[in-house]
PDB file of N, CA and C in Angstrom:
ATOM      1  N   UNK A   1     -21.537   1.287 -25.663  1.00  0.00           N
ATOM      2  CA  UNK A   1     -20.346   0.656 -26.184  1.00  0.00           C
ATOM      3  C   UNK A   1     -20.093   1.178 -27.586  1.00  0.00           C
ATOM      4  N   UNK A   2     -18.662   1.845 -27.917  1.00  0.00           N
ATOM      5  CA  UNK A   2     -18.573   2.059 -29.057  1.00  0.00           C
ATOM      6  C   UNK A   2     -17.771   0.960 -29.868  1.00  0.00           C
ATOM      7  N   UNK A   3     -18.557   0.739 -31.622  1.00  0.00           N
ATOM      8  CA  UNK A   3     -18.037  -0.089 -32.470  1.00  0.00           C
ATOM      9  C   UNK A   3     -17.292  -0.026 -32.996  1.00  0.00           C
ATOM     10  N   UNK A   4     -16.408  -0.902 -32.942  1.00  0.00           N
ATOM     11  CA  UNK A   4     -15.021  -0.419 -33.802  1.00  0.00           C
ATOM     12  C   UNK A   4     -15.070  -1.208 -34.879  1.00  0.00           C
ATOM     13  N   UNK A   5     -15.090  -2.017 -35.346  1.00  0.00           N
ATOM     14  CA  UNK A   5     -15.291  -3.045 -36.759  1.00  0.00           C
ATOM     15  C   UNK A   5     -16.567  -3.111 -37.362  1.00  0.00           C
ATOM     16  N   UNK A   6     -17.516  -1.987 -37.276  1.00  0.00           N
ATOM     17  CA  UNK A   6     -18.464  -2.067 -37.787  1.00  0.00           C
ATOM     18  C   UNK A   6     -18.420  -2.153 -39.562  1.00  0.00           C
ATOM     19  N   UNK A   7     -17.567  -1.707 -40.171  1.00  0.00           N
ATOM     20  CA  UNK A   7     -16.720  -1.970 -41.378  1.00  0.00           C
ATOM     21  C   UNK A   7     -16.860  -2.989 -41.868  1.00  0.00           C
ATOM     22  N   UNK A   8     -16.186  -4.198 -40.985  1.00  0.00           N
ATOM     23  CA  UNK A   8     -15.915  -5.413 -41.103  1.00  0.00           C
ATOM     24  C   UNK A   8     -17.403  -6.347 -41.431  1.00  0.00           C
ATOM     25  N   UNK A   9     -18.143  -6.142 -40.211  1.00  0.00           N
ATOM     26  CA  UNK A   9     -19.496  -6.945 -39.817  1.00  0.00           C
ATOM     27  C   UNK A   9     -20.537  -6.379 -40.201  1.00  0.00           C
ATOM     28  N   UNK A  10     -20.857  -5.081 -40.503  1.00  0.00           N
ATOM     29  CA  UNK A  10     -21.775  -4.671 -40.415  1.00  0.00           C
ATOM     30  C   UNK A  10     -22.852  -4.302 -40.055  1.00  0.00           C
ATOM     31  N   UNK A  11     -22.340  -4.404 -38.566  1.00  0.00           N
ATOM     32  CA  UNK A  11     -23.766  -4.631 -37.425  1.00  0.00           C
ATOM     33  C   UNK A  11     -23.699  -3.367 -36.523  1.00  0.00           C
ATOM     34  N   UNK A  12     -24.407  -3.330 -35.762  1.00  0.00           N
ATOM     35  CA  UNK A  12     -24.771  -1.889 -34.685  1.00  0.00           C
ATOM     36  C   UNK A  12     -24.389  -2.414 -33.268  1.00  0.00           C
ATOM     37  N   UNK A  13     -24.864  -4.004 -32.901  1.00  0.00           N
ATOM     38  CA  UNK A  13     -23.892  -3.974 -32.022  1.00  0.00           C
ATOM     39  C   UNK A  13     -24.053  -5.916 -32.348  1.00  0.00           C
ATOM     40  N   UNK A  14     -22.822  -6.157 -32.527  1.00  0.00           N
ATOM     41  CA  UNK A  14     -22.431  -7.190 -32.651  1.00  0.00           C
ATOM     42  C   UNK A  14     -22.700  -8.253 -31.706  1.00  0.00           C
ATOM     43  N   UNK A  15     -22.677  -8.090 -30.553  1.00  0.00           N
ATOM     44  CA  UNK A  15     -22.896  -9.356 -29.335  1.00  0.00           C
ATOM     45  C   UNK A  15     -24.381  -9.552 -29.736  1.00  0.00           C
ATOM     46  N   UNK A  16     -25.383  -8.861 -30.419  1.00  0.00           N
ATOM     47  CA  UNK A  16     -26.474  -9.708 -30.948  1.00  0.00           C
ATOM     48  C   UNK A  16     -26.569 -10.684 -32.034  1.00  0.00           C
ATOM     49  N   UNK A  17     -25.617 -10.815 -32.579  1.00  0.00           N
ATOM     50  CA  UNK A  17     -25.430 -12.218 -33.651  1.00  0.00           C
ATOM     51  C   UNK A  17     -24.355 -12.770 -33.354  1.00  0.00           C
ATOM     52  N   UNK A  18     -23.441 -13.058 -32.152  1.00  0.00           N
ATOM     53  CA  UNK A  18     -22.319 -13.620 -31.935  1.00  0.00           C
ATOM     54  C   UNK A  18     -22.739 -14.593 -31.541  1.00  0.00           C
ATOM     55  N   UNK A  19     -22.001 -15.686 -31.160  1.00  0.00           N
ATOM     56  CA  UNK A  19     -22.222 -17.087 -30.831  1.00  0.00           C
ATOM     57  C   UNK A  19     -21.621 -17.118 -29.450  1.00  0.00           C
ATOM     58  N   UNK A  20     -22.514 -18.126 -29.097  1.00  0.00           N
ATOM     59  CA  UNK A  20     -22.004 -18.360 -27.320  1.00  0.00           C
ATOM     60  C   UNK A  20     -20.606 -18.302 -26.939  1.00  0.00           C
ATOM     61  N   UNK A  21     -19.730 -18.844 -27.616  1.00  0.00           N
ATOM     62  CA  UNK A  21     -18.247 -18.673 -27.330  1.00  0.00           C
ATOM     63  C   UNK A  21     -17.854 -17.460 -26.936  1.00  0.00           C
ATOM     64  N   UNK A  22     -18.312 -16.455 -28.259  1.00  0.00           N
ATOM     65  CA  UNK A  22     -17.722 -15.278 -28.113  1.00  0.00           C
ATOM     66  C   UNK A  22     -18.719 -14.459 -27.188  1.00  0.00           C
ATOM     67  N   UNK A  23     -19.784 -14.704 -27.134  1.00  0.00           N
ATOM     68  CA  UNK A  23     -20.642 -13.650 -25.543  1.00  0.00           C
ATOM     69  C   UNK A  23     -19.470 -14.390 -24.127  1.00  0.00           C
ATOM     70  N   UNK A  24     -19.166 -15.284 -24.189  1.00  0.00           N
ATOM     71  CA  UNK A  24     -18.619 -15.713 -23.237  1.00  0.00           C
ATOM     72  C   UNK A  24     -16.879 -14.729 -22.723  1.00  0.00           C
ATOM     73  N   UNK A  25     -16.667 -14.959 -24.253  1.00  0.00           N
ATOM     74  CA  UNK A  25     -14.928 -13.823 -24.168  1.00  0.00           C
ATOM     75  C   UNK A  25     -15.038 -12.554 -23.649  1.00  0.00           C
ATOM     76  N   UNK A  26     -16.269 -11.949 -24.136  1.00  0.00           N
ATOM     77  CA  UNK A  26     -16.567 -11.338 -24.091  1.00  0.00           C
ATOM     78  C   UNK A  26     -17.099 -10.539 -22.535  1.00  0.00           C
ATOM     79  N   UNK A  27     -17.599 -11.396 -21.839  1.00  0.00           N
ATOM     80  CA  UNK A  27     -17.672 -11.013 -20.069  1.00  0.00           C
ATOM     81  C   UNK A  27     -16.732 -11.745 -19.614  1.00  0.00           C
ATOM     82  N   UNK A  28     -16.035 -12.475 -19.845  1.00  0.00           N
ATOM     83  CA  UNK A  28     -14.636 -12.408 -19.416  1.00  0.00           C
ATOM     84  C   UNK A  28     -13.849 -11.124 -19.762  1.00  0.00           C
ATOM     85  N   UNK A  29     -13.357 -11.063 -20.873  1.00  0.00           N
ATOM     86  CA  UNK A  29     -12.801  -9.903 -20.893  1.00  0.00           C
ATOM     87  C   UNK A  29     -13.352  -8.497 -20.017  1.00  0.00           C
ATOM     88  N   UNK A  30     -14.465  -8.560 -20.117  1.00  0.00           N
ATOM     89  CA  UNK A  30     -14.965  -7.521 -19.193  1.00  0.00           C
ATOM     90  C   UNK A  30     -14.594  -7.579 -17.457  1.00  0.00           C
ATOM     91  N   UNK A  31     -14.562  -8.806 -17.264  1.00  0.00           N
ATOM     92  CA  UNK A  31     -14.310  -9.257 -15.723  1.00  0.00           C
ATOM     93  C   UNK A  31     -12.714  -8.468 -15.531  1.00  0.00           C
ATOM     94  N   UNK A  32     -11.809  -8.925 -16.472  1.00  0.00           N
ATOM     95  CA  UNK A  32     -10.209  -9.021 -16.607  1.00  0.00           C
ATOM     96  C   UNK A  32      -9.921  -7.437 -16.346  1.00  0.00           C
ATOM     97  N   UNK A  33     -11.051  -6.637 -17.252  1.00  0.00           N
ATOM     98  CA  UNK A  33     -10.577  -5.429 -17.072  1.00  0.00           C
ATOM     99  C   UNK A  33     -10.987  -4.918 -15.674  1.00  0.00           C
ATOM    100  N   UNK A  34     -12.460  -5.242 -14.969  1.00  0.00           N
ATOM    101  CA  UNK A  34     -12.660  -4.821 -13.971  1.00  0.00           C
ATOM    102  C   UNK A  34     -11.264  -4.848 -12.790  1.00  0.00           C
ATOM    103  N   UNK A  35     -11.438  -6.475 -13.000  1.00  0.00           N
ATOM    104  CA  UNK A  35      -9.952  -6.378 -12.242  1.00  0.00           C
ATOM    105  C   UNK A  35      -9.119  -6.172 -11.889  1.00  0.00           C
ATOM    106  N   UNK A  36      -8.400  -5.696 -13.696  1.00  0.00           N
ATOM    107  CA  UNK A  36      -7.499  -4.943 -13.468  1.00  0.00           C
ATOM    108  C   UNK A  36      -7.023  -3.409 -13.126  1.00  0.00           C
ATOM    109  N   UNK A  37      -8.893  -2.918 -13.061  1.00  0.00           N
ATOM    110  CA  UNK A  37      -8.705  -1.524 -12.575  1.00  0.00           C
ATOM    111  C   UNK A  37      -8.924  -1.676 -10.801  1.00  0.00           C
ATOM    112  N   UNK A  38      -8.922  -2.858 -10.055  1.00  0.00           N
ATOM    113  CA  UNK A  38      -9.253  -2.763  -9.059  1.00  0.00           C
ATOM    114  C   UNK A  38      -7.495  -3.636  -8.284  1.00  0.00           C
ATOM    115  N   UNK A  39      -7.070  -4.088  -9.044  1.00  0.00           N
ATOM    116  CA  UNK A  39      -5.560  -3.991  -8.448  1.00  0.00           C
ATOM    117  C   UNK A  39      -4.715  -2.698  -8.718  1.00  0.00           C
ATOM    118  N   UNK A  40      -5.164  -2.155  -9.860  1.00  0.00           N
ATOM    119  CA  UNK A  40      -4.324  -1.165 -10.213  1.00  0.00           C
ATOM    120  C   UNK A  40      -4.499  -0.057  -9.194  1.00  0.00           C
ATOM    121  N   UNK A  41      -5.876   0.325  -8.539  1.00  0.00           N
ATOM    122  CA  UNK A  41      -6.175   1.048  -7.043  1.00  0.00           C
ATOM    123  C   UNK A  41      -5.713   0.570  -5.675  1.00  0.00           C
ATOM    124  N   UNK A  42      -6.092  -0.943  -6.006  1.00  0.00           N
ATOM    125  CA  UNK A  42      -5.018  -1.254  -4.543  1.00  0.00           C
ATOM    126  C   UNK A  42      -3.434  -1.165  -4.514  1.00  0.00           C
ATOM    127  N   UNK A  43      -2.796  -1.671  -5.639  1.00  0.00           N
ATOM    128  CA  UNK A  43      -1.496  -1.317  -5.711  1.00  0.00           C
ATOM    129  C   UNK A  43      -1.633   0.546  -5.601  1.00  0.00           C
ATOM    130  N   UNK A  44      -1.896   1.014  -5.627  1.00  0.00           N
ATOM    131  CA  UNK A  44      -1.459   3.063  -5.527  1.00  0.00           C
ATOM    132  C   UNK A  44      -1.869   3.024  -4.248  1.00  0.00           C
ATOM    133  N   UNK A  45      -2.757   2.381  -3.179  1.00  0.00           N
ATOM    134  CA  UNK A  45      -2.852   2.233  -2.097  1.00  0.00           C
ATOM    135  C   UNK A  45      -1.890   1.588  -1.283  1.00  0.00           C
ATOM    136  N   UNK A  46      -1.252   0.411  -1.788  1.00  0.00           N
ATOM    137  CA  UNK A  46       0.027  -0.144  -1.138  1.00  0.00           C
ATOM    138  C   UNK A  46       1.235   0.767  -0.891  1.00  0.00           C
ATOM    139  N   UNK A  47       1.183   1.327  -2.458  1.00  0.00           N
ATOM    140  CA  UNK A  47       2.782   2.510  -2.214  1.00  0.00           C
ATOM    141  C   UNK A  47       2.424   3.520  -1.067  1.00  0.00           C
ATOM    142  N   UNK A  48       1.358   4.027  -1.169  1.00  0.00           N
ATOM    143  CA  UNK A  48       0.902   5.017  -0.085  1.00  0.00           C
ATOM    144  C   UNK A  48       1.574   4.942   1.407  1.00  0.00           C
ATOM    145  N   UNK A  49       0.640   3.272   1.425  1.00  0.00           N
ATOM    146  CA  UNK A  49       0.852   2.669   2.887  1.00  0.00           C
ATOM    147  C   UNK A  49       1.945   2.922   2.975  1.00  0.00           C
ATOM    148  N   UNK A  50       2.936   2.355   1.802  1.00  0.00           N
ATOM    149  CA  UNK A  50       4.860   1.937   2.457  1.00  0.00           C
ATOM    150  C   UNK A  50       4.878   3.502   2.207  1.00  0.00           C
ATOM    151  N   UNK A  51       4.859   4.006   1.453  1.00  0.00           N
ATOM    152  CA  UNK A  51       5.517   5.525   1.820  1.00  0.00           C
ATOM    153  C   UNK A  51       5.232   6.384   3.405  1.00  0.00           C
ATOM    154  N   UNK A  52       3.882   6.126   3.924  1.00  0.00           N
ATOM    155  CA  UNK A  52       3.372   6.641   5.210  1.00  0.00           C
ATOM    156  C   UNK A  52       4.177   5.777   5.789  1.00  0.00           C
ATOM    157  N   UNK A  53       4.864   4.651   6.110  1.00  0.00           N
ATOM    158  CA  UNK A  53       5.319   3.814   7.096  1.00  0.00           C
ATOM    159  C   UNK A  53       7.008   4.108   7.066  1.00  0.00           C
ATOM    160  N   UNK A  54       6.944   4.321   6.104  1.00  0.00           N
ATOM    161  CA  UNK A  54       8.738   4.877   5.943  1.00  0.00           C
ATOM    162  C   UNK A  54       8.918   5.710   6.561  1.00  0.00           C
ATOM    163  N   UNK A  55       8.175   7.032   6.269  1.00  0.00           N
ATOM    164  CA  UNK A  55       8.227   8.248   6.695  1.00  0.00           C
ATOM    165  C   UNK A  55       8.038   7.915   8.530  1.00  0.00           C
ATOM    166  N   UNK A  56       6.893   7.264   8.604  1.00  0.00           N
ATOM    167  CA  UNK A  56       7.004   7.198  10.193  1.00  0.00           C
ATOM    168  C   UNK A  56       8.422   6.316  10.650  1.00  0.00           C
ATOM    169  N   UNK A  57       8.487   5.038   9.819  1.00  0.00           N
ATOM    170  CA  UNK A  57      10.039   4.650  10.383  1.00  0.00           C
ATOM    171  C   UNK A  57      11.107   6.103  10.891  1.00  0.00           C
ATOM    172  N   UNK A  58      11.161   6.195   9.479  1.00  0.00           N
ATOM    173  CA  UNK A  58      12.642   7.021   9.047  1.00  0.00           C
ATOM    174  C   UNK A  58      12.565   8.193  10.414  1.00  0.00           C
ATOM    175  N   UNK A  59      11.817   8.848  10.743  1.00  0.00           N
ATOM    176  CA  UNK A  59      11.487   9.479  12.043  1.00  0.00           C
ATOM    177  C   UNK A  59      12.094   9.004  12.973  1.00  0.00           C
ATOM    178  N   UNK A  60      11.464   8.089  13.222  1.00  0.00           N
ATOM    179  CA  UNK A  60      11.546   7.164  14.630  1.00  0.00           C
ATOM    180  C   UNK A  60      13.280   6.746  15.061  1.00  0.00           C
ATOM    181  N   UNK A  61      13.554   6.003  13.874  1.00  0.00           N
ATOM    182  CA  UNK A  61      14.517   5.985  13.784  1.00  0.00           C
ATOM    183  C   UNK A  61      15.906   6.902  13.831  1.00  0.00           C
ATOM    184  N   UNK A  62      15.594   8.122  13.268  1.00  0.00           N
ATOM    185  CA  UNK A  62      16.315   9.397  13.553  1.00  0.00           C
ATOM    186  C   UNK A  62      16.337  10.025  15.035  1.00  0.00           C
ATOM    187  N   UNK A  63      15.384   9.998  15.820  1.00  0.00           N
ATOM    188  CA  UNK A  63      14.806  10.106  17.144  1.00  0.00           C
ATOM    189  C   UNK A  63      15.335   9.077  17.636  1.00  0.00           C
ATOM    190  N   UNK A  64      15.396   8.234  17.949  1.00  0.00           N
ATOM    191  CA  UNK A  64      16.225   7.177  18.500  1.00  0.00           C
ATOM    192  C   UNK A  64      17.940   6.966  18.302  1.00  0.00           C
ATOM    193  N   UNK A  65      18.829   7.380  17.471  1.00  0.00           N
ATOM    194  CA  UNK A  65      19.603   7.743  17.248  1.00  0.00           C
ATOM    195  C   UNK A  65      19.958   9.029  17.938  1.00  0.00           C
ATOM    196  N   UNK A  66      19.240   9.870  18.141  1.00  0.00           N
ATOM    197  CA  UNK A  66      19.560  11.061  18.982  1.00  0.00           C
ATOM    198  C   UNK A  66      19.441  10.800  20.090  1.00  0.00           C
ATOM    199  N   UNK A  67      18.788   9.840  20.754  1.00  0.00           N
ATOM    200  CA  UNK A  67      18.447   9.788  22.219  1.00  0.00           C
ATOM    201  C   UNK A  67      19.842   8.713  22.291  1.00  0.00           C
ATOM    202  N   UNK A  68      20.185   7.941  21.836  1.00  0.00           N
ATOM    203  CA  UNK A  68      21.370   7.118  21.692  1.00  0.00           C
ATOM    204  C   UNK A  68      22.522   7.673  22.203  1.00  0.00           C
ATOM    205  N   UNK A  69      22.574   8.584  21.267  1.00  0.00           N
ATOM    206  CA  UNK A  69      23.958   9.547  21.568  1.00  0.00           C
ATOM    207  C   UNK A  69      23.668  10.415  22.664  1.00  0.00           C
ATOM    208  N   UNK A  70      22.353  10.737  23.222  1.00  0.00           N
ATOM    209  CA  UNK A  70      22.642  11.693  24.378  1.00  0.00           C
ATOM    210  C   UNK A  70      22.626  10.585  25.507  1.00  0.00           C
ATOM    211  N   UNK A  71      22.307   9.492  25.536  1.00  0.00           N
ATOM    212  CA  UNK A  71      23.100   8.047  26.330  1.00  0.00           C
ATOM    213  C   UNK A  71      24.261   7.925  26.472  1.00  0.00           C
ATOM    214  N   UNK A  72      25.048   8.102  25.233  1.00  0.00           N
ATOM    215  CA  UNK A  72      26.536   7.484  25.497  1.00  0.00           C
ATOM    216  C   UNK A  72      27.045   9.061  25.767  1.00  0.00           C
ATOM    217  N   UNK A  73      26.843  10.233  25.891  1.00  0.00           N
ATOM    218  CA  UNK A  73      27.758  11.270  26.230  1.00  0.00           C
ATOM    219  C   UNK A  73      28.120  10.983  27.518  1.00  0.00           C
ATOM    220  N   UNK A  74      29.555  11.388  27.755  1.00  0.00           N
ATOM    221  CA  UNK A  74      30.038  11.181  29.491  1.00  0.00           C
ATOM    222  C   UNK A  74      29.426  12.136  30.056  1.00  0.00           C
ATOM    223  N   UNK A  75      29.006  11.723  30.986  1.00  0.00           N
ATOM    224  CA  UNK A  75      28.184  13.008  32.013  1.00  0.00           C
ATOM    225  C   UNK A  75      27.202  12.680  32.340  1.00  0.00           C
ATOM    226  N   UNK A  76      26.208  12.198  31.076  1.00  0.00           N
ATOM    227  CA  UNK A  76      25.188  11.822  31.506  1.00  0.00           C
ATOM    228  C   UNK A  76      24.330  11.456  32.976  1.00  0.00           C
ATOM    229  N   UNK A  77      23.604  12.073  32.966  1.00  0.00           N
ATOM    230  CA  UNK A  77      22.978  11.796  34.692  1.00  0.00           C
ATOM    231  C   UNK A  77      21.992  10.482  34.254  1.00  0.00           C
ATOM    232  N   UNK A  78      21.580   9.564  35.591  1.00  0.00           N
ATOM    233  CA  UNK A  78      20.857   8.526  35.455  1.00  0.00           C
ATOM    234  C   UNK A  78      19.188   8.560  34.917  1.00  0.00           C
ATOM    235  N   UNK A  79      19.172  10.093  35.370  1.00  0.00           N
ATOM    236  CA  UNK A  79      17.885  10.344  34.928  1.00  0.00           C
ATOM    237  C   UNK A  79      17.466  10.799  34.062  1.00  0.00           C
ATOM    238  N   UNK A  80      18.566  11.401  33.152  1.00  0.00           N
ATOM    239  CA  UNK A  80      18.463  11.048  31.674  1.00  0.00           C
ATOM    240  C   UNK A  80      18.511  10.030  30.801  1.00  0.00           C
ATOM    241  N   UNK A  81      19.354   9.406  30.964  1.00  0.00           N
ATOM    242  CA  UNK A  81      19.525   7.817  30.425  1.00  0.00           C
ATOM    243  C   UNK A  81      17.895   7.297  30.866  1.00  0.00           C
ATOM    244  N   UNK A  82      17.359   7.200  31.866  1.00  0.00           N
ATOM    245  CA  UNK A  82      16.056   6.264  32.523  1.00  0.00           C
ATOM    246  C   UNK A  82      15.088   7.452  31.381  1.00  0.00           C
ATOM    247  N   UNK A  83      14.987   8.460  30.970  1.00  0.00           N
ATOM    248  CA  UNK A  83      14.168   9.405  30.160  1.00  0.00           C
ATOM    249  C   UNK A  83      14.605   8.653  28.791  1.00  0.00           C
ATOM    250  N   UNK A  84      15.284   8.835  28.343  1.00  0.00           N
ATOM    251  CA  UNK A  84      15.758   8.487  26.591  1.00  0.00           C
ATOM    252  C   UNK A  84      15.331   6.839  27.058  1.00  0.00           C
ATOM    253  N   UNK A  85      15.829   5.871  27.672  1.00  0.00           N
ATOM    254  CA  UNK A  85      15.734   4.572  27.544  1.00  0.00           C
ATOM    255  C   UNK A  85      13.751   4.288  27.457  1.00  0.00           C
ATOM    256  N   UNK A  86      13.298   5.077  28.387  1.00  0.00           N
ATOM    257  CA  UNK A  86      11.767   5.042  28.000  1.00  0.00           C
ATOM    258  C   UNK A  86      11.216   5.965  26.938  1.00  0.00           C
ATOM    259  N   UNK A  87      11.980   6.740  26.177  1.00  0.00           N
ATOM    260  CA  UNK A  87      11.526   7.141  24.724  1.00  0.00           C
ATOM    261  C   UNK A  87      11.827   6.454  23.827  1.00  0.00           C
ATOM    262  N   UNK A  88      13.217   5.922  23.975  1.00  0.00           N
ATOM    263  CA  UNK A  88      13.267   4.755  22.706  1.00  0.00           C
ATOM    264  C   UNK A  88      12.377   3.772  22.855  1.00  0.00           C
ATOM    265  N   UNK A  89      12.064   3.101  24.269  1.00  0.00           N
ATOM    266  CA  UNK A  89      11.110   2.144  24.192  1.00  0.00           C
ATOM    267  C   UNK A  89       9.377   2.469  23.580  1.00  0.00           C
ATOM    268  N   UNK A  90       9.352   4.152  23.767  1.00  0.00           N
ATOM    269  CA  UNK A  90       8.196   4.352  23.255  1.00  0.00           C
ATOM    270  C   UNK A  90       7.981   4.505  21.570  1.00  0.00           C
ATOM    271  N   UNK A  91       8.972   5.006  21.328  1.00  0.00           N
ATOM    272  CA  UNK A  91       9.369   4.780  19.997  1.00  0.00           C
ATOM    273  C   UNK A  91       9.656   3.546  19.276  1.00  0.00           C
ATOM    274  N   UNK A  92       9.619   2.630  20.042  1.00  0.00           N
ATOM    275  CA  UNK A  92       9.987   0.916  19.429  1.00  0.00           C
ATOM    276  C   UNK A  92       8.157   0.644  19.360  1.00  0.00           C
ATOM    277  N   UNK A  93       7.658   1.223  20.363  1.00  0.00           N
ATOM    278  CA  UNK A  93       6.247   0.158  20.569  1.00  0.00           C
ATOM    279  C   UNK A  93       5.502   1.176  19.208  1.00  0.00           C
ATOM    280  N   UNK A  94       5.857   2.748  18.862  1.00  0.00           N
ATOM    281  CA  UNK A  94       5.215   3.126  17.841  1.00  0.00           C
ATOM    282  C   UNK A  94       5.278   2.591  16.147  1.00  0.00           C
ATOM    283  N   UNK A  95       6.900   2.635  16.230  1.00  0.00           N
ATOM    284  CA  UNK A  95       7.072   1.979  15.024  1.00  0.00           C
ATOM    285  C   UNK A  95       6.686   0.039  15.141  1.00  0.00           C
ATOM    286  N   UNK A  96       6.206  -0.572  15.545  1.00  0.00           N
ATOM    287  CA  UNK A  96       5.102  -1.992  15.948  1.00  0.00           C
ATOM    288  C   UNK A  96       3.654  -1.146  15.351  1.00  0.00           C
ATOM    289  N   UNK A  97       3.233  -0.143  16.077  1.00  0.00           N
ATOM    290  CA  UNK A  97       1.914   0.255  15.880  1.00  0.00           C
ATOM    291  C   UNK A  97       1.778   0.625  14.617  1.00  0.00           C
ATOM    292  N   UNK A  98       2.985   1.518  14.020  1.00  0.00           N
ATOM    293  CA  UNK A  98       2.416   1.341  12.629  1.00  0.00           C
ATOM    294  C   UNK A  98       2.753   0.140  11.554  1.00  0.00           C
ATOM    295  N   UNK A  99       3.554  -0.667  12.031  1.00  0.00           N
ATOM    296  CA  UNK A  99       3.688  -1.989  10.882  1.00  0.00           C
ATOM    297  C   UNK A  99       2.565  -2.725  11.307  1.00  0.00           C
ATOM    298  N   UNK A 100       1.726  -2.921  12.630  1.00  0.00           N
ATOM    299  CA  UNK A 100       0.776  -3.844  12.479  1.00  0.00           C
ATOM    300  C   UNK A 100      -0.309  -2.975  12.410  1.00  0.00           C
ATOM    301  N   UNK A 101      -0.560  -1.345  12.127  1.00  0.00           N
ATOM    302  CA  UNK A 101      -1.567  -0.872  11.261  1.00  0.00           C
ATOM    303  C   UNK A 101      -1.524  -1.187   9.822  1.00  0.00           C
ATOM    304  N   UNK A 102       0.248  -1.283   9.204  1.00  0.00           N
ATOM    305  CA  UNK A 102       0.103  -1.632   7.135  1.00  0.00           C
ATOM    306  C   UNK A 102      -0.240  -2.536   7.703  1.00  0.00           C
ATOM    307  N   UNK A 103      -0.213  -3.733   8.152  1.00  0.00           N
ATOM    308  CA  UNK A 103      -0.227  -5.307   8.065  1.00  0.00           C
ATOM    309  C   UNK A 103      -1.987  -5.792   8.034  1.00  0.00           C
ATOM    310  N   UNK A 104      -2.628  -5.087   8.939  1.00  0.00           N
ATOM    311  CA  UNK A 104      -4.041  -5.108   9.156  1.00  0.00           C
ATOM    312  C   UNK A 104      -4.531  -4.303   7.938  1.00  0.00           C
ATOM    313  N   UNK A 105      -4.240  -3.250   7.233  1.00  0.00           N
ATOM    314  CA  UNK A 105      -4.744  -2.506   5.786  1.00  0.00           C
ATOM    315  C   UNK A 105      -4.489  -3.461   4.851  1.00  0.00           C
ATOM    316  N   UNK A 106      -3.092  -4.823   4.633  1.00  0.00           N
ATOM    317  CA  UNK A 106      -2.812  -5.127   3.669  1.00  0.00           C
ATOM    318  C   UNK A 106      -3.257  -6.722   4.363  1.00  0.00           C
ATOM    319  N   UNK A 107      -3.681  -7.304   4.758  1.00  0.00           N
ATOM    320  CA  UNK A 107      -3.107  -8.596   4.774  1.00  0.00           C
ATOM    321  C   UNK A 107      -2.771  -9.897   4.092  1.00  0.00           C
ATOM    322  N   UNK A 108      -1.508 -10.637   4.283  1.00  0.00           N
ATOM    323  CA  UNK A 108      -1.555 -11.540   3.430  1.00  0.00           C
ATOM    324  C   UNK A 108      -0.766 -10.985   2.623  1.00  0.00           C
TER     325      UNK A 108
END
């Protein structure tokens, strides 16, 4: 630990003549910071998550929009429509798979 008010006190390391109060601030404060370096990692882990889940949305979603429109073109044969209607559905159950993969990484 380096001293910064050694100036002031005159000591080498101060928490040996401090009084219970201040040993006490003192691992608190230490706790506060742990802490706060251990939200500050889970939050850069949260953006991650939503950025990986966007990206898989925003996909999915673009892909489904294309299969949409090759639905509504006139012409369409039945067995295309029955092809796209079971890709969008596969594409609905993926984008589920990845919101209840963030949901299980984050919960709560």
């Amino acid at each position: 630990m380096k001293v910064h008010g050694r100036h002031h006190h005159k000591c080498e390391n101060p928490w040996d003549e401090a009084p219970p109060w201040a040993v006490e601030l003192g691992y608190i404060v230490g706790l506060l910071l742990a802490n706060t370096e251990k939200i500050m990692t889970d939050t850069d882990d949260l953006k991650q998550a939503i950025a990986d889940l966007t990206t898989q949305l925003t996909a999915n979603t673009a892909e489904i929009e294309d299969l949409l429109t090759k639905i509504t073109t006139p012409g369409v044969s039945s067995a295309d429509v029955q092809s796209a209607v079971a890709s969008i559905r596969a594409l609905i159950k993926s984008n589920q798979d990845e919101i209840d993969k963030s949901n299980a990484a984050f919960p709560g």
